[in-house]
C-alpha atoms as a PDB file:
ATOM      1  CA  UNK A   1      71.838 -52.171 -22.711  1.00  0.00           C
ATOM      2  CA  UNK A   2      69.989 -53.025 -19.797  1.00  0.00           C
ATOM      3  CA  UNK A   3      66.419 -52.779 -20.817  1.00  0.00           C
ATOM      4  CA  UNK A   4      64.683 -55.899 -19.527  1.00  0.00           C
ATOM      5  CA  UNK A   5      63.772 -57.325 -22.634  1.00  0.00           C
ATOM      6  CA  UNK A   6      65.032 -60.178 -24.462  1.00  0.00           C
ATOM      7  CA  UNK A   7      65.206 -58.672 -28.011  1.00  0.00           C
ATOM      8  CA  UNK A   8      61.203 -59.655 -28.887  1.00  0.00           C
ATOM      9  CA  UNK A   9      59.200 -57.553 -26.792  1.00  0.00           C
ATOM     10  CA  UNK A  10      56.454 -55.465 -27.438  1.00  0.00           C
ATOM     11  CA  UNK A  11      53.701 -53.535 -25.285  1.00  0.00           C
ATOM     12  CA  UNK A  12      50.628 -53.154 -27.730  1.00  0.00           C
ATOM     13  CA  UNK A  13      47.585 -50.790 -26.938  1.00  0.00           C
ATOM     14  CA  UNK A  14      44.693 -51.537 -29.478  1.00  0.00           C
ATOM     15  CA  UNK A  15      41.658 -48.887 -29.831  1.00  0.00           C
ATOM     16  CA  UNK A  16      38.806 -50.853 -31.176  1.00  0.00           C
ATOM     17  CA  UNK A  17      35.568 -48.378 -32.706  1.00  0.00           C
ATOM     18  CA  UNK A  18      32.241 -49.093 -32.477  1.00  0.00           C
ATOM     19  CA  UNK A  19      28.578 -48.354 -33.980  1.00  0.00           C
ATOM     20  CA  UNK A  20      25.548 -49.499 -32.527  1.00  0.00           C
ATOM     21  CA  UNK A  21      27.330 -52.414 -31.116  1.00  0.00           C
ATOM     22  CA  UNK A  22      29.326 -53.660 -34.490  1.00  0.00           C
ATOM     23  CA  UNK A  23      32.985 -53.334 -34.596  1.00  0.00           C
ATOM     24  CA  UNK A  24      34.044 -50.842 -37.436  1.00  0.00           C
ATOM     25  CA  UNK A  25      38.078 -51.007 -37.154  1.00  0.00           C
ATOM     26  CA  UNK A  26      41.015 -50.600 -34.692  1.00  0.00           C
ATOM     27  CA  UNK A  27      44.009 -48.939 -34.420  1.00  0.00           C
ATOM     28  CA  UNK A  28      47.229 -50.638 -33.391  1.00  0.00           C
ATOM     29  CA  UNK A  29      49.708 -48.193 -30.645  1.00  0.00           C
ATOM     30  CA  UNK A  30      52.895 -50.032 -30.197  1.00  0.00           C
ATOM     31  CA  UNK A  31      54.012 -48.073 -26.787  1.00  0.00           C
ATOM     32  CA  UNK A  32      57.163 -50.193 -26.738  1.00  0.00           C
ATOM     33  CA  UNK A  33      58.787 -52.459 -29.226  1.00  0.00           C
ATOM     34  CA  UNK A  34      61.846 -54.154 -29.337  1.00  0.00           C
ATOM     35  CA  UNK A  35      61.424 -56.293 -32.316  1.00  0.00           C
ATOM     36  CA  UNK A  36      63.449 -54.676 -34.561  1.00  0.00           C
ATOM     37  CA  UNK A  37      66.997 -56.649 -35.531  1.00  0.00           C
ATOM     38  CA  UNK A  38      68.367 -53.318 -35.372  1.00  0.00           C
ATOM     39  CA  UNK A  39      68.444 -52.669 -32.054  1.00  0.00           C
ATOM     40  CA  UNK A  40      68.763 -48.700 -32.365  1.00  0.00           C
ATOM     41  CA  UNK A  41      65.071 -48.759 -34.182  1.00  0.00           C
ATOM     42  CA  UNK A  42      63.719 -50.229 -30.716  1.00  0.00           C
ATOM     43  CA  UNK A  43      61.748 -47.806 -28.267  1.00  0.00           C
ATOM     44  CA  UNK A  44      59.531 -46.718 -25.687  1.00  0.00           C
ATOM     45  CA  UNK A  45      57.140 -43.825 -26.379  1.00  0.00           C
ATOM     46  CA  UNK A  46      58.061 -40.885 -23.963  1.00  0.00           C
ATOM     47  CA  UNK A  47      55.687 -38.690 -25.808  1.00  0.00           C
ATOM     48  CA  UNK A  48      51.793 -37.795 -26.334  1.00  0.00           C
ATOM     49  CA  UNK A  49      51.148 -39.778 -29.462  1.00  0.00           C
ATOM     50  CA  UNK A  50      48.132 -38.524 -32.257  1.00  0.00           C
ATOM     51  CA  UNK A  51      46.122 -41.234 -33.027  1.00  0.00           C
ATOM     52  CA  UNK A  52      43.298 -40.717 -35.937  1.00  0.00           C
ATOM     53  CA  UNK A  53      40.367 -42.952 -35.772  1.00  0.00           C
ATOM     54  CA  UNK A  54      38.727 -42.947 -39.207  1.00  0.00           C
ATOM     55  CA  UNK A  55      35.782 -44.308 -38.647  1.00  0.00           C
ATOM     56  CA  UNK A  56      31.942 -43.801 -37.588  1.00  0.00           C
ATOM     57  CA  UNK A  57      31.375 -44.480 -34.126  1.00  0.00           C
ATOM     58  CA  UNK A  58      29.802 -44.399 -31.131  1.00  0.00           C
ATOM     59  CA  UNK A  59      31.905 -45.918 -28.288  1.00  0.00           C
ATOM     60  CA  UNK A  60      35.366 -46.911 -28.069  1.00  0.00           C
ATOM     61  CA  UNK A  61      37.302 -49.958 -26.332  1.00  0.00           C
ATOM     62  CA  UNK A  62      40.484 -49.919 -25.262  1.00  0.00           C
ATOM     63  CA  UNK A  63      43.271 -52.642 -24.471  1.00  0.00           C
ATOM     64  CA  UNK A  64      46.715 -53.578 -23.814  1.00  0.00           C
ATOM     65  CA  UNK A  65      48.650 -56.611 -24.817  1.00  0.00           C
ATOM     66  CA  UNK A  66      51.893 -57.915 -24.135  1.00  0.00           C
ATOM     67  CA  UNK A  67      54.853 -60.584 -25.292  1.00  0.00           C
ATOM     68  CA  UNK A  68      55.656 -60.565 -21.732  1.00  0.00           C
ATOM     69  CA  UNK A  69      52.923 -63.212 -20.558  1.00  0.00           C
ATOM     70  CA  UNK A  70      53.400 -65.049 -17.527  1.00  0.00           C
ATOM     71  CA  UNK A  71      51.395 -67.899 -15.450  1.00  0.00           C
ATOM     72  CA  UNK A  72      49.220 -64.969 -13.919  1.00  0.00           C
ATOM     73  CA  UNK A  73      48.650 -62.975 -17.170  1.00  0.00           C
ATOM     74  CA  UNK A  74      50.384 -59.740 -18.647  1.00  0.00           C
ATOM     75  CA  UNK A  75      53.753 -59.069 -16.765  1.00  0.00           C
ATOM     76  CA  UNK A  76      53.849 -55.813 -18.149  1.00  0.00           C
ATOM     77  CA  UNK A  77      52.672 -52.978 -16.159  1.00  0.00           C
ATOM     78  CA  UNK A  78      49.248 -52.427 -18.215  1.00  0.00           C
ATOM     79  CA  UNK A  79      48.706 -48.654 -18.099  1.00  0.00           C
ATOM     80  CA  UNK A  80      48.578 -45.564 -20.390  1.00  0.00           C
ATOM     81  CA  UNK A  81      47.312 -41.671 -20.436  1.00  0.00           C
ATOM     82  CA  UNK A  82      45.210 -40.767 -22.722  1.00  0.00           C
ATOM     83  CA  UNK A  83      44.352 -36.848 -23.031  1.00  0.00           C
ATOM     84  CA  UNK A  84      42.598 -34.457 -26.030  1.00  0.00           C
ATOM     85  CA  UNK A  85      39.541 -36.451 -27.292  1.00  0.00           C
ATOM     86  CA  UNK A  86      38.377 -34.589 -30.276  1.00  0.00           C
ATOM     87  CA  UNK A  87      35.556 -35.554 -32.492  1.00  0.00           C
ATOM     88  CA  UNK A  88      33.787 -34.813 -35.590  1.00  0.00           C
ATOM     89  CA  UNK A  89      30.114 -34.786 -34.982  1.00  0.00           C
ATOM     90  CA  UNK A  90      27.335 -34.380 -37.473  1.00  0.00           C
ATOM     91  CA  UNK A  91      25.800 -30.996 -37.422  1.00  0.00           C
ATOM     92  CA  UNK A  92      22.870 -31.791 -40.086  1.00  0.00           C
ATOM     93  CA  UNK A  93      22.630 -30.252 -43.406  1.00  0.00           C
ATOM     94  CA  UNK A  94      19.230 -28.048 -44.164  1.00  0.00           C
ATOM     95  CA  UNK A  95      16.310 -29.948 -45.154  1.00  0.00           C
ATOM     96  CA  UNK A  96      15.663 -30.640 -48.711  1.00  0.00           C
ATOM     97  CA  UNK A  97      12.645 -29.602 -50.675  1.00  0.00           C
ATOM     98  CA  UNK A  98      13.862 -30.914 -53.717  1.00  0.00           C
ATOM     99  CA  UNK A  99      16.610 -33.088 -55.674  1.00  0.00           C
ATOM    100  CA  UNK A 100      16.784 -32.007 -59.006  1.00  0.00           C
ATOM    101  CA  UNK A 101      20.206 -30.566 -59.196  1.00  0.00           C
ATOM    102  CA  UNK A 102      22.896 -31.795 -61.523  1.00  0.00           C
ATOM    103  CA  UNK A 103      26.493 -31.545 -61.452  1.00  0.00           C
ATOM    104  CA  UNK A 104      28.715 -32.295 -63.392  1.00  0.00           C
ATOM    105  CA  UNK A 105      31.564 -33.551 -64.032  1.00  0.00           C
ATOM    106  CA  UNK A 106      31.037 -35.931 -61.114  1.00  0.00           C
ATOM    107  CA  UNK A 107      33.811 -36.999 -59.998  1.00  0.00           C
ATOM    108  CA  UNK A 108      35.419 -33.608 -60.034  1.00  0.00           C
ATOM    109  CA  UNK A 109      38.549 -32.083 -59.250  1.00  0.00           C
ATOM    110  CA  UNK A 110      39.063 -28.563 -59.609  1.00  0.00           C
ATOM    111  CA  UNK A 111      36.151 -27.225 -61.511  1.00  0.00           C
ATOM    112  CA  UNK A 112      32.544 -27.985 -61.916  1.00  0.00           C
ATOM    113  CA  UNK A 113      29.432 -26.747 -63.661  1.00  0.00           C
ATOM    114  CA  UNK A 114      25.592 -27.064 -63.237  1.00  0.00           C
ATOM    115  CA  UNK A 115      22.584 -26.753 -64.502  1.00  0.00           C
ATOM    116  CA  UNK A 116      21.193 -24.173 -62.193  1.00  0.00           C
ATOM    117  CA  UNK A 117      21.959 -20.928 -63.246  1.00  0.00           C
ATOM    118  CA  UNK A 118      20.970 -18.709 -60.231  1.00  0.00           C
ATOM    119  CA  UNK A 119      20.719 -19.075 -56.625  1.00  0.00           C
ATOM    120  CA  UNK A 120      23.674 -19.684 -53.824  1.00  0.00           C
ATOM    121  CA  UNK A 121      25.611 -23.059 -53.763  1.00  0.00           C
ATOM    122  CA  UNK A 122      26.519 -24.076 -50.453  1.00  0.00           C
ATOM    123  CA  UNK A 123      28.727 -27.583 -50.630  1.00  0.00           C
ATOM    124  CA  UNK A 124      29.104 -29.115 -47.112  1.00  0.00           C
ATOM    125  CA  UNK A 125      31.437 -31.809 -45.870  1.00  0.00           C
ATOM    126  CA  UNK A 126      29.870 -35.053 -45.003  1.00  0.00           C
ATOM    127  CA  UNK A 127      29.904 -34.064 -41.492  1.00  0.00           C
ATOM    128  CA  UNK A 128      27.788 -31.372 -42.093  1.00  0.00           C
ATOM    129  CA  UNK A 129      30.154 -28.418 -42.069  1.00  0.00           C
ATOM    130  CA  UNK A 130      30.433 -25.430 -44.665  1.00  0.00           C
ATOM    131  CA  UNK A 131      33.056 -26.322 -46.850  1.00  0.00           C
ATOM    132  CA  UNK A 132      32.445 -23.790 -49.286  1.00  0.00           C
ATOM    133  CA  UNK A 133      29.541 -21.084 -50.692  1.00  0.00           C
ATOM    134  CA  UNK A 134      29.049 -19.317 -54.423  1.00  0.00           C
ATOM    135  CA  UNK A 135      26.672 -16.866 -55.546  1.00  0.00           C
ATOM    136  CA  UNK A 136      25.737 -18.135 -58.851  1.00  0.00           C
ATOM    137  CA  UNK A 137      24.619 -16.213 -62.128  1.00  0.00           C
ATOM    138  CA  UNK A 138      24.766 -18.110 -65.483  1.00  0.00           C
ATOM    139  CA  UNK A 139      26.236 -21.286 -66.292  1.00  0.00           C
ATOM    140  CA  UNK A 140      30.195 -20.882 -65.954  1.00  0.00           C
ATOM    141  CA  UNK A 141      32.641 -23.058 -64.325  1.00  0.00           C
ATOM    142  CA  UNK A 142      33.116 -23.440 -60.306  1.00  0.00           C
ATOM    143  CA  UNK A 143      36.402 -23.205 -59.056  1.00  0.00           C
ATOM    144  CA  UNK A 144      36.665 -25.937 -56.376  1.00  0.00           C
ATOM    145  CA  UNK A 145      40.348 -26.728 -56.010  1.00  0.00           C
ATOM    146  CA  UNK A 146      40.216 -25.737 -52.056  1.00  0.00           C
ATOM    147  CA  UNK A 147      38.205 -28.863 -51.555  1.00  0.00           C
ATOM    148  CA  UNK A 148      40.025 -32.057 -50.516  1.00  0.00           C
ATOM    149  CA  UNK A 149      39.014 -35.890 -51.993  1.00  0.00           C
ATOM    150  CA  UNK A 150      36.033 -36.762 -50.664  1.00  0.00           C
ATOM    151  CA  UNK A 151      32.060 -37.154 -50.408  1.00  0.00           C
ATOM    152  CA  UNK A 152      29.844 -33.939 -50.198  1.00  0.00           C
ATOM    153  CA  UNK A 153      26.750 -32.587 -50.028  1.00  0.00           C
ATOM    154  CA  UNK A 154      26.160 -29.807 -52.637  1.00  0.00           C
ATOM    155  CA  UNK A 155      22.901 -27.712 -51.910  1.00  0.00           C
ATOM    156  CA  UNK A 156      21.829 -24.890 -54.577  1.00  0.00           C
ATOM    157  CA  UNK A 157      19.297 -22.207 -53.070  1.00  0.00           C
ATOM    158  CA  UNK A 158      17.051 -20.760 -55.273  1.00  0.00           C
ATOM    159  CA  UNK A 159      13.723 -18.690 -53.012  1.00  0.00           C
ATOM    160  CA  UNK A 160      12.195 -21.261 -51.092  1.00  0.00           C
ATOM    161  CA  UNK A 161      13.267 -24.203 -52.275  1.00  0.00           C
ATOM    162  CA  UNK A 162      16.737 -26.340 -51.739  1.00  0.00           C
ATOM    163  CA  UNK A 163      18.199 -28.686 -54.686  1.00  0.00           C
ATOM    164  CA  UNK A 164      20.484 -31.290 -54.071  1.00  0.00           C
ATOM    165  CA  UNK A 165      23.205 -34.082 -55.019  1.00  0.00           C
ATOM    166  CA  UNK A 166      26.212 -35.729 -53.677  1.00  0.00           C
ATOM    167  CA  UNK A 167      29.226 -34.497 -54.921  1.00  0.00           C
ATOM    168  CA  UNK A 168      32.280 -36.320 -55.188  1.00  0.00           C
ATOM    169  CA  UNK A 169      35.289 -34.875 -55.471  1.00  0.00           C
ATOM    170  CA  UNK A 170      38.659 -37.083 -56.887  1.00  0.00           C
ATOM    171  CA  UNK A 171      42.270 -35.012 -56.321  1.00  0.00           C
END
């Protein structure tokens, strides 16, 4: 085929994120690559492309890269689109009064208990979200299978006051 390569091309964007000035990872975009020895594998993306950026940041950096170097630099065309930012951005969790409360099994999975035994539990995703709320009355077992593995912030509201712990939950 006539593509212009010579069987070991690539065009590379990398998305490098930052936090107060310290890298914290990048993401690799290949938006062509021929260096497949099967040459039906080999493409050029001719579609929008979801790229998830899992980590804390504050600023991004973008940059393209090339096999095809010349005397002058890249030879490749250096350009790409880039529509849709979304991010996650910390909303704040209430102020706590207090940090007495105790959950266990912690790790969890699907179920957990405490020792509070009235009140509302409110867990929130580390983002700050609502992930999930309970009216509570007695000591009896929480269902929390609709929450996916990760960190969160379990808050039990009793009057005036807040209790809370980090709850981690293991799938």
């Amino acid at each position: 085929t006539v593509d212009g390569t010579n069987g070991e091309d690539w065009f590379k964007l990398t998305i490098s994120s930052y936090l107060s000035g310290s890298l914290q990872g990048s993401e690799d975009i290949y938006l062509a690559d021929y260096r497949f020895s099967n040459d039906s594998l080999d493409y050029i993306l001719s579609s929008w492309q979801h790229v998830v950026l899992p980590f804390n940041t504050d600023s991004l950096s973008f940059s393209l890269s090339s096999s095809d170097v010349g005397t002058f630099g890249m030879n490749t065309p250096g350009f790409f689109c880039l529509d849709q930012i979304t991010a996650e951005v910390a909303t704040g969790i209430p102020q706590l009064k207090a940090s007495t409360l105790k959950i266990y099994p912690n790790p969890a999975d699907n179920q957990i208990m405490l020792d509070q035994i009235d009140g509302i539990l409110e867990i929130y995703e580390i983002s700050g979200s609502l992930a999930m709320t309970k009216t509570l009355n007695g000591i009896v077992p929480i269902d929390i299978s609709v929450l996916k593995t990760g960190v969160y912030i379990a808050n039990v509201v009793q009057k005036d006051q807040i209790f809370t712990t980090r709850l981690m939950v293991t799938k």
